[in-house]
Protein backbone atom coordinates (compact mmCIF):
# COMPACT_ATOMS: atom_id res chain seq x y z
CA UNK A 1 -16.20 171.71 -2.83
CA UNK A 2 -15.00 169.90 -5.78
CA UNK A 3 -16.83 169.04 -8.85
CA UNK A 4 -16.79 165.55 -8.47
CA UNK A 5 -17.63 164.75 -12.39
CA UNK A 6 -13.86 166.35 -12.63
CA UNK A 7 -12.75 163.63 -10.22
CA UNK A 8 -14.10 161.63 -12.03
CA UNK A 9 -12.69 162.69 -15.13
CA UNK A 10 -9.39 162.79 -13.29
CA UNK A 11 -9.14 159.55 -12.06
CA UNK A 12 -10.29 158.32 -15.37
CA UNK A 13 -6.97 159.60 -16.80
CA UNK A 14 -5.01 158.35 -14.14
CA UNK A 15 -6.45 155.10 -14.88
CA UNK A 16 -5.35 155.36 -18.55
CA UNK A 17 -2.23 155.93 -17.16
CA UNK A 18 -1.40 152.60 -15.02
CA UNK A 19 0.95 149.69 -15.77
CA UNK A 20 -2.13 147.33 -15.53
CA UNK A 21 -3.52 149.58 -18.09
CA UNK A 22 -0.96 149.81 -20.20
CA UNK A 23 -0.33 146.21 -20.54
CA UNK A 24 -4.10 145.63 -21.65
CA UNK A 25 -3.61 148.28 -24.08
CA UNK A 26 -0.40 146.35 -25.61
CA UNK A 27 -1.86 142.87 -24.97
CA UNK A 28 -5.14 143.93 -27.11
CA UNK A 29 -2.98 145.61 -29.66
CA UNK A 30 -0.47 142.43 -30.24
CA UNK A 31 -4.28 140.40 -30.11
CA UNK A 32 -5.53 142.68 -32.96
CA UNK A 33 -2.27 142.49 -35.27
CA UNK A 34 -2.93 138.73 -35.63
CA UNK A 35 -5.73 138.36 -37.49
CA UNK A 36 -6.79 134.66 -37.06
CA UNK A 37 -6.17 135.26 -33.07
CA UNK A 38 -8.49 138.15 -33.22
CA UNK A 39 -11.39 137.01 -35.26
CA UNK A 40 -11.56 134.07 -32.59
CA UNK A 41 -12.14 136.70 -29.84
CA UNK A 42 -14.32 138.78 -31.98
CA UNK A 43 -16.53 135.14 -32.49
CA UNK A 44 -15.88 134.59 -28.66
CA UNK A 45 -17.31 138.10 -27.86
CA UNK A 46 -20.68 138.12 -30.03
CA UNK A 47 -21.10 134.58 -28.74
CA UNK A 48 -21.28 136.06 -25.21
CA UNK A 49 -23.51 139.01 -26.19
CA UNK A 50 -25.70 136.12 -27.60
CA UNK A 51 -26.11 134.35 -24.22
CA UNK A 52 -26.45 137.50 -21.85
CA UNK A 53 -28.86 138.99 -24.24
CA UNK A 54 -31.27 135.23 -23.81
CA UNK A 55 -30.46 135.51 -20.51
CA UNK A 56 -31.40 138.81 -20.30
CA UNK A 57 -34.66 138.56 -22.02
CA UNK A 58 -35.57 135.29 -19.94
CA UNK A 59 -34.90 132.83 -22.55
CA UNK A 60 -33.03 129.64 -22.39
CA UNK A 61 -30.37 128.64 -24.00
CA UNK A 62 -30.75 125.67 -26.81
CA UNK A 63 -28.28 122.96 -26.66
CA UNK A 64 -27.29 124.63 -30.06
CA UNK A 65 -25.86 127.58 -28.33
CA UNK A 66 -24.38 125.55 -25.57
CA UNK A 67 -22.66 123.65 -28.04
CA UNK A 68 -21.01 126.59 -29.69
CA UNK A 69 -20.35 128.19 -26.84
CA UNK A 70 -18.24 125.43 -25.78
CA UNK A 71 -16.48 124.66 -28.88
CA UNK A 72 -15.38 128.43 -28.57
CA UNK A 73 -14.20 128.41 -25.18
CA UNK A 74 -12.34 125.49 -25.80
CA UNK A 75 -10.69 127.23 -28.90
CA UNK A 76 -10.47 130.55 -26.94
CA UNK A 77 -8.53 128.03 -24.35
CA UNK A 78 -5.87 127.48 -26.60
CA UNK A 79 -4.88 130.93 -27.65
CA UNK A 80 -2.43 132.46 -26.28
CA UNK A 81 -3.07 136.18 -27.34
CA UNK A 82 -6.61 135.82 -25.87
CA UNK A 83 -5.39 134.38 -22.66
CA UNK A 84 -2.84 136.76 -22.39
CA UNK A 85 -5.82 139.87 -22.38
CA UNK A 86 -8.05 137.94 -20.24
CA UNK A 87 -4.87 137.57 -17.67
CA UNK A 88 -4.60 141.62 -18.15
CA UNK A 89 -8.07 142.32 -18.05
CA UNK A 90 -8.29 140.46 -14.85
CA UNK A 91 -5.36 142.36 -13.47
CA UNK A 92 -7.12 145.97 -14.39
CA UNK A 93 -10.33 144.75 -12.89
CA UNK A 94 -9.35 144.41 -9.97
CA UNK A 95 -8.29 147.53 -9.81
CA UNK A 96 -12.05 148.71 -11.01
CA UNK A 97 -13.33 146.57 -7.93
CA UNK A 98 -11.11 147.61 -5.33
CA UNK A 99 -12.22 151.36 -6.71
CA UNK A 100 -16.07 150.69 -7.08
CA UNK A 101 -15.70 149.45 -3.11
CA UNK A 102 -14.05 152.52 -2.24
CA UNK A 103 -17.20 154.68 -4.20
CA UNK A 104 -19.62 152.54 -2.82
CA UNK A 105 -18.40 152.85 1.08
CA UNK A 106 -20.97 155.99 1.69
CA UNK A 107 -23.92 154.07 1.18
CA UNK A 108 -22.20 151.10 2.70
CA UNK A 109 -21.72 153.04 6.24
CA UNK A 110 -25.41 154.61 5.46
CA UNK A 111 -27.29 151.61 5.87
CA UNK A 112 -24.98 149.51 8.26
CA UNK A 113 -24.34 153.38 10.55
């Protein structure tokens, strides 16, 4: 029987190693060598830790944060570089879903066998 932590180790290289991958690797790179670009999606990122940590913790958001959040998404709108990672990102996670299925069809045919 294999050792399925190897699989796992396995397909996480094999992962590394797809197109989809690749091109989020290069789109985050070519993000991070322009610096105004990538302090937007650094601001865009902690704003979203902000919200799903309130959320999180039962807390609702102020109009404050809603405020912010949508004069960043708007900004974040009108980058290219950042939409250009999202479209990648989206492209590799689909990829993660279609796999996580796959994983999760044991338990799937458990309870509906």
């Amino acid at each position: 029987m294999a050792n399925i932590y190897d699989s796992a180790n396995g397909l996480e290289q094999e992962l590394r190693e797809l197109d989809e991958f690749k091109a989020l690797e290069a789109a985050f790179a070519t993000l991070q060598a322009d610096e105004a670009a990538f302090a937007l999606f650094k601001e865009f990122q902690e704003m979203q830790q902000i919200l799903q940590e309130k959320q999180m913790n039962g807390e609702t958001f102020t109009d404050e944060d809603a405020d912010k959040a949508q004069e960043i998404a708007m900004k974040v709108q009108q980058e290219a570089l950042i939409n250009s990672l999202m479209e990648k990102e989206q492209a590799f996670s689909v990829i993660i879903n279609d796999l996580n299925r796959i994983i999760m069809t044991p338990i799937r045919d458990l309870y509906q066998g």
